[in-house]
C-alpha atoms as a PDB file:
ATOM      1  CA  UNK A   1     -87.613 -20.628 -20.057  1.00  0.00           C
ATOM      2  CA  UNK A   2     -85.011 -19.900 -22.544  1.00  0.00           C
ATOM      3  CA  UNK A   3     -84.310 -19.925 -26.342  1.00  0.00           C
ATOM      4  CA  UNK A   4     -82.194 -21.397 -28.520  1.00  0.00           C
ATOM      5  CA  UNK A   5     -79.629 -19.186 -30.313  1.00  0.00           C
ATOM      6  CA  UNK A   6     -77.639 -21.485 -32.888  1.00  0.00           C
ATOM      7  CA  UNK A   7     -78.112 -24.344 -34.136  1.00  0.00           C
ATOM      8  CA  UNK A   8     -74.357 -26.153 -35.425  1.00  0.00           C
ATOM      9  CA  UNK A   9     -73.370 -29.297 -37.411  1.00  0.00           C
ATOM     10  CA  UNK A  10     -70.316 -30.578 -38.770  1.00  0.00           C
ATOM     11  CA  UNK A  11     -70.137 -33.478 -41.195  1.00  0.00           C
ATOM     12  CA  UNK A  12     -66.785 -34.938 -39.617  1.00  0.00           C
ATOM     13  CA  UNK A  13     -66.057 -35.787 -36.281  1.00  0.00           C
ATOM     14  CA  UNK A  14     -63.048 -33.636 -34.719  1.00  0.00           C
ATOM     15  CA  UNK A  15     -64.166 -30.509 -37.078  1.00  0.00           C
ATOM     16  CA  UNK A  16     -65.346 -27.334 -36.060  1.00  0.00           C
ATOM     17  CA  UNK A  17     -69.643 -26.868 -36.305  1.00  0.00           C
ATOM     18  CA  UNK A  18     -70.793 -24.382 -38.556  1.00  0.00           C
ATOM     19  CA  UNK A  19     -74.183 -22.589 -37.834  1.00  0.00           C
ATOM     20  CA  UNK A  20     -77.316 -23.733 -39.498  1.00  0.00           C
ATOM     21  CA  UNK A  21     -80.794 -21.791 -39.972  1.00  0.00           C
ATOM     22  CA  UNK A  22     -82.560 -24.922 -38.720  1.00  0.00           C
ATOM     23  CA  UNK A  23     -81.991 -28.749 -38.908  1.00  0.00           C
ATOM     24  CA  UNK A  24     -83.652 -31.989 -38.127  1.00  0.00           C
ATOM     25  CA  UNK A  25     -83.550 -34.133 -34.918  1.00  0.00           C
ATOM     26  CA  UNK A  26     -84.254 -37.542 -35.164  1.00  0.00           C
ATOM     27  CA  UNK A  27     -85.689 -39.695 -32.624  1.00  0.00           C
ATOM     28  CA  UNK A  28     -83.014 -42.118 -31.255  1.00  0.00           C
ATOM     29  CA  UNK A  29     -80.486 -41.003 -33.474  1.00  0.00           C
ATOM     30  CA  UNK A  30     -79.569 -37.158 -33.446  1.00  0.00           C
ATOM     31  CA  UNK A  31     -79.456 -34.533 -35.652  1.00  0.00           C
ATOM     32  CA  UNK A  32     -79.458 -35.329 -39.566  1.00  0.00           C
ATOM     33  CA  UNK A  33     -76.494 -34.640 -41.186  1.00  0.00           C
ATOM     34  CA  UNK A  34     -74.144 -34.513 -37.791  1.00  0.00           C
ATOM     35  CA  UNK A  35     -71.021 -36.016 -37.543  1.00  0.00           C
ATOM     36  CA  UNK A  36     -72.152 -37.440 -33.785  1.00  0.00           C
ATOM     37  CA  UNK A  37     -75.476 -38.665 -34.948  1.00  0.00           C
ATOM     38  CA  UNK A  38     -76.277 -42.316 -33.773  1.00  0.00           C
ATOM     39  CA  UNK A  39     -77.091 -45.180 -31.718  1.00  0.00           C
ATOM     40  CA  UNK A  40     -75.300 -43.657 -28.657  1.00  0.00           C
ATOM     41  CA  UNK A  41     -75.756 -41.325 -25.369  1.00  0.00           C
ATOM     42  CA  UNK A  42     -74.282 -38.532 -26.930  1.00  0.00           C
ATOM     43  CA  UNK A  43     -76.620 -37.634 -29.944  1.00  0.00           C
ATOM     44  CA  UNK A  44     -77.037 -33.639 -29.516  1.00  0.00           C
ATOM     45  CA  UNK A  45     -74.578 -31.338 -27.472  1.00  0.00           C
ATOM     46  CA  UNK A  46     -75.506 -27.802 -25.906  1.00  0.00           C
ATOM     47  CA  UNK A  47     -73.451 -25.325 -24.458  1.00  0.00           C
ATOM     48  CA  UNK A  48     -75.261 -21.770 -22.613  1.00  0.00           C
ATOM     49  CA  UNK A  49     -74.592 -18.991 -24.999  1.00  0.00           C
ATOM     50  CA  UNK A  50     -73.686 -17.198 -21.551  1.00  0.00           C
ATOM     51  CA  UNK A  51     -70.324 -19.671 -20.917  1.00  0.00           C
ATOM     52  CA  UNK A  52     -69.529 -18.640 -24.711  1.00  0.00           C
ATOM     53  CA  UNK A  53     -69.767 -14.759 -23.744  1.00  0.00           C
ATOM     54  CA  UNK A  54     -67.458 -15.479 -20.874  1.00  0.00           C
ATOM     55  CA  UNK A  55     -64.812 -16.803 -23.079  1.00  0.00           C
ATOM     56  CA  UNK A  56     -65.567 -14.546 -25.841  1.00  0.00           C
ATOM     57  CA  UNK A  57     -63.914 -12.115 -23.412  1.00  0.00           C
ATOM     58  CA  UNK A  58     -60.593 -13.953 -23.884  1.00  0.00           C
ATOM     59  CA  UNK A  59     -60.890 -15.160 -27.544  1.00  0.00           C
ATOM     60  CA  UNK A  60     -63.534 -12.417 -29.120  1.00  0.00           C
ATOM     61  CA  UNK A  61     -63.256 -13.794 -32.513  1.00  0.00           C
ATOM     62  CA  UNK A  62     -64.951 -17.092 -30.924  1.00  0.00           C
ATOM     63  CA  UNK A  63     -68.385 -17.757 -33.012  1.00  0.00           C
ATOM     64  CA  UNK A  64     -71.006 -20.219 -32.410  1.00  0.00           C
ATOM     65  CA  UNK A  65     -69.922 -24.063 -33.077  1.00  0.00           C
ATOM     66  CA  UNK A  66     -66.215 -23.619 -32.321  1.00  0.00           C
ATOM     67  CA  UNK A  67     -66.535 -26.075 -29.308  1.00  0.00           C
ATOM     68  CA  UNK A  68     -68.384 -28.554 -31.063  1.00  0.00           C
ATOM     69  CA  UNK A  69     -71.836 -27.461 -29.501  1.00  0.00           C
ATOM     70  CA  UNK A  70     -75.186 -28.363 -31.730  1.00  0.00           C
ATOM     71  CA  UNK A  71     -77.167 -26.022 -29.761  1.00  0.00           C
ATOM     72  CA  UNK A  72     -76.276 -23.027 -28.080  1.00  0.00           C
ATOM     73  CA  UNK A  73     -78.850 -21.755 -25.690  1.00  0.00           C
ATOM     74  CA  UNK A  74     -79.750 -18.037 -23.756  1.00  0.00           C
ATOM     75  CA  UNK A  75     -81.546 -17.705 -20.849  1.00  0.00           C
ATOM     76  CA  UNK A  76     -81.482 -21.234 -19.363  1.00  0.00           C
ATOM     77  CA  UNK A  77     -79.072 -22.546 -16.556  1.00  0.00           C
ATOM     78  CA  UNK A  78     -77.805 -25.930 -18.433  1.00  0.00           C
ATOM     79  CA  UNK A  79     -75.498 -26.149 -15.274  1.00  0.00           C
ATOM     80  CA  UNK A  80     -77.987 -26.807 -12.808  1.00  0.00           C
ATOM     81  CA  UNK A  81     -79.407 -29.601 -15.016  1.00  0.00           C
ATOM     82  CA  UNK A  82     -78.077 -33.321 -13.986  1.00  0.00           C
ATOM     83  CA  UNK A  83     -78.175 -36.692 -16.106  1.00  0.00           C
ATOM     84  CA  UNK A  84     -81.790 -37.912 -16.813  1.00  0.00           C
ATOM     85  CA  UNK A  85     -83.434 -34.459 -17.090  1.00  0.00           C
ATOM     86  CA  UNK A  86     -85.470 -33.653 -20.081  1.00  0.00           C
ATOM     87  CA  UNK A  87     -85.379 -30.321 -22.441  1.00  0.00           C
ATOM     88  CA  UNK A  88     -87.991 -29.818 -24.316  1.00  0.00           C
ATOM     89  CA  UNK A  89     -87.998 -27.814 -27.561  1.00  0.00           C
ATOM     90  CA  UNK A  90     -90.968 -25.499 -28.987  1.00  0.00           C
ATOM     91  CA  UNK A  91     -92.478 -28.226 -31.390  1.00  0.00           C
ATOM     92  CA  UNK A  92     -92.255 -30.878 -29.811  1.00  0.00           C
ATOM     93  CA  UNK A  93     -88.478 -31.773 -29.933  1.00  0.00           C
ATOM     94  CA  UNK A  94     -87.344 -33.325 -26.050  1.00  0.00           C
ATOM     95  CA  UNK A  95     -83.542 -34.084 -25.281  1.00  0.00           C
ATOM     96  CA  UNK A  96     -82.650 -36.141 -22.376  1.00  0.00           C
ATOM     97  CA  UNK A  97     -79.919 -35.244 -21.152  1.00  0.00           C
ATOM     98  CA  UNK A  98     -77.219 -38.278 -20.351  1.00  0.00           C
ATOM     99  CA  UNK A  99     -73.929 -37.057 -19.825  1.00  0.00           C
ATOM    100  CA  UNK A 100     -72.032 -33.445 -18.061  1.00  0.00           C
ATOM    101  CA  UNK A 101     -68.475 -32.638 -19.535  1.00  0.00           C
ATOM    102  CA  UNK A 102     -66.315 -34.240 -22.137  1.00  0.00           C
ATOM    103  CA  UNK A 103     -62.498 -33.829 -21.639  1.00  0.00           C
ATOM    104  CA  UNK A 104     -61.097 -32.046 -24.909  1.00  0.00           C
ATOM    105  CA  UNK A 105     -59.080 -34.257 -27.710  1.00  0.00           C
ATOM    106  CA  UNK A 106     -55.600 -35.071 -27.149  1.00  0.00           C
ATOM    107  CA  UNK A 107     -54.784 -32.936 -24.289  1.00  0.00           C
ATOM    108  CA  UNK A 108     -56.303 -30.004 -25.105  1.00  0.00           C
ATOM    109  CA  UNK A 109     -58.207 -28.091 -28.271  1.00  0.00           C
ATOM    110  CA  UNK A 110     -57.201 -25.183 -30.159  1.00  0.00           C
ATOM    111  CA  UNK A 111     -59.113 -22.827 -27.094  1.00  0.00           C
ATOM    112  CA  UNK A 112     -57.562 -24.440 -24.253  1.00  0.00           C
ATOM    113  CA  UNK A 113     -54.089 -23.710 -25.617  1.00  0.00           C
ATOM    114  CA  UNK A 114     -54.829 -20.323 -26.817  1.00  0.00           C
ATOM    115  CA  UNK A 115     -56.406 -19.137 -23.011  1.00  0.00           C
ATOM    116  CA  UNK A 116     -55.666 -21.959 -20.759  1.00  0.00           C
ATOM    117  CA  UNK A 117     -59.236 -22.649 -20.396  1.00  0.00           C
ATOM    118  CA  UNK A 118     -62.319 -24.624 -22.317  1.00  0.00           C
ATOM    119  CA  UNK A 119     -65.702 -24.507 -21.133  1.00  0.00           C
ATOM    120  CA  UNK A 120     -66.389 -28.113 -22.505  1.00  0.00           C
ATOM    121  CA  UNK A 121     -65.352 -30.264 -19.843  1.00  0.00           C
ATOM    122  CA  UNK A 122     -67.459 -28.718 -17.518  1.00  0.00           C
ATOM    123  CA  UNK A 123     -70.470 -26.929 -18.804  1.00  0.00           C
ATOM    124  CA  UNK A 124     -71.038 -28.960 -22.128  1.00  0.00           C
ATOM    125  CA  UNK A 125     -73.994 -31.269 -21.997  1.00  0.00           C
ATOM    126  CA  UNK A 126     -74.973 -34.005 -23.890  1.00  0.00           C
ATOM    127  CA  UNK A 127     -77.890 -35.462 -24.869  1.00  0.00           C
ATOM    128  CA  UNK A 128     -79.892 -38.055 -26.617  1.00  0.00           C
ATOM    129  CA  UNK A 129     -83.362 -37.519 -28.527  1.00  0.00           C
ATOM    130  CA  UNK A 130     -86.533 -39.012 -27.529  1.00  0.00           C
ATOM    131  CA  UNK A 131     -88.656 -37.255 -29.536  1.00  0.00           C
ATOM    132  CA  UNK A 132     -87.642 -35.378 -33.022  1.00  0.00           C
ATOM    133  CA  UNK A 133     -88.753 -32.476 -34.985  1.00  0.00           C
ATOM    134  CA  UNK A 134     -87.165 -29.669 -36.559  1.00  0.00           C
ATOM    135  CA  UNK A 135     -85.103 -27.016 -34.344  1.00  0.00           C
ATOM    136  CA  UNK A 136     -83.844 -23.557 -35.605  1.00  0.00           C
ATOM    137  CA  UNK A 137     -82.852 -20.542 -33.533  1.00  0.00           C
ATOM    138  CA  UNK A 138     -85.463 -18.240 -31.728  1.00  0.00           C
ATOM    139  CA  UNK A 139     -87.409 -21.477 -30.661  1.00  0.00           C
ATOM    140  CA  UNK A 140     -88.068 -21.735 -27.161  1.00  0.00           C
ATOM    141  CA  UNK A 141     -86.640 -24.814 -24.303  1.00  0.00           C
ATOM    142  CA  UNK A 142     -86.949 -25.181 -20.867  1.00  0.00           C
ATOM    143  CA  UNK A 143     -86.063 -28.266 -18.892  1.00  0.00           C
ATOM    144  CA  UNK A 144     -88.324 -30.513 -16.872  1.00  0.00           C
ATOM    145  CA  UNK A 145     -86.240 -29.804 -13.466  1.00  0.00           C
ATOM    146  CA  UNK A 146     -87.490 -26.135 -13.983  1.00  0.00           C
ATOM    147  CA  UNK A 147     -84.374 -24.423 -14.389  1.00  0.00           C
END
């Protein structure tokens, strides 16, 4: 089991998240107030708070959001998860998780150029929300596969 250790929104698509002290998930829709809320497979993102240390030791004024993540977890191997697995937040909250990877915009973002790398297109996840609640850092998740 892991936690969750930010919690990021942005109002406009293509903008960098800012951290949040908590925020709503909807069912079926995504997180209130989130650019990428809606009627589609890729309501909620998460990216391992481990993958952000690694390229933290390239970029060390990286801070939570600046890949677009909404959730940025510790202590749980999002890698190992596959499409159709199921997170489930303390509360009640469960993401199912529908996509791996997302190619950056237009060639590559702002971290790609700067190291030659982004963690995005392969360790990003995506997700949708089956059931909502509210979700704030220091909650727990762990996945139905185990991991």
């Amino acid at each position: 089991m892991g936690h969750i250790e930010a919690v990021c929104v942005s109002r406009e698509k293509g903008e960098l998240k800012s951290p949040v002290e908590g925020a709503e998930f909807r069912k079926d829709w995504g997180i209130e107030d989130d650019a990428h809320a809606g009627d589609w497979h890729r309501q909620v993102s998460l990216l391992a708070g481990e993958s952000v240390d690694r390229m933290r030791k390239k970029m060390p004024e990286l801070s939570h959001g600046m890949f677009a993540e909404n959730i940025v977890t510790r202590g749980i191997d999002l890698c190992a998860l596959a499409v159709g697995d199921r997170l489930m937040v303390e509360g009640g909250v469960v993401l199912e998780i529908t996509q791996i990877g997302k190619e950056c915009h237009n060639g590559g973002c702002p971290i790609q150029v700067a190291t030659g790398e982004c963690i995005m297109p392969k360790e990003g996840i995506f997700s949708r929300v089956l059931e909502g609640g509210r979700v704030a850092p220091g909650m727990s998740i762990s996945s139905s596969s185990g991991v």
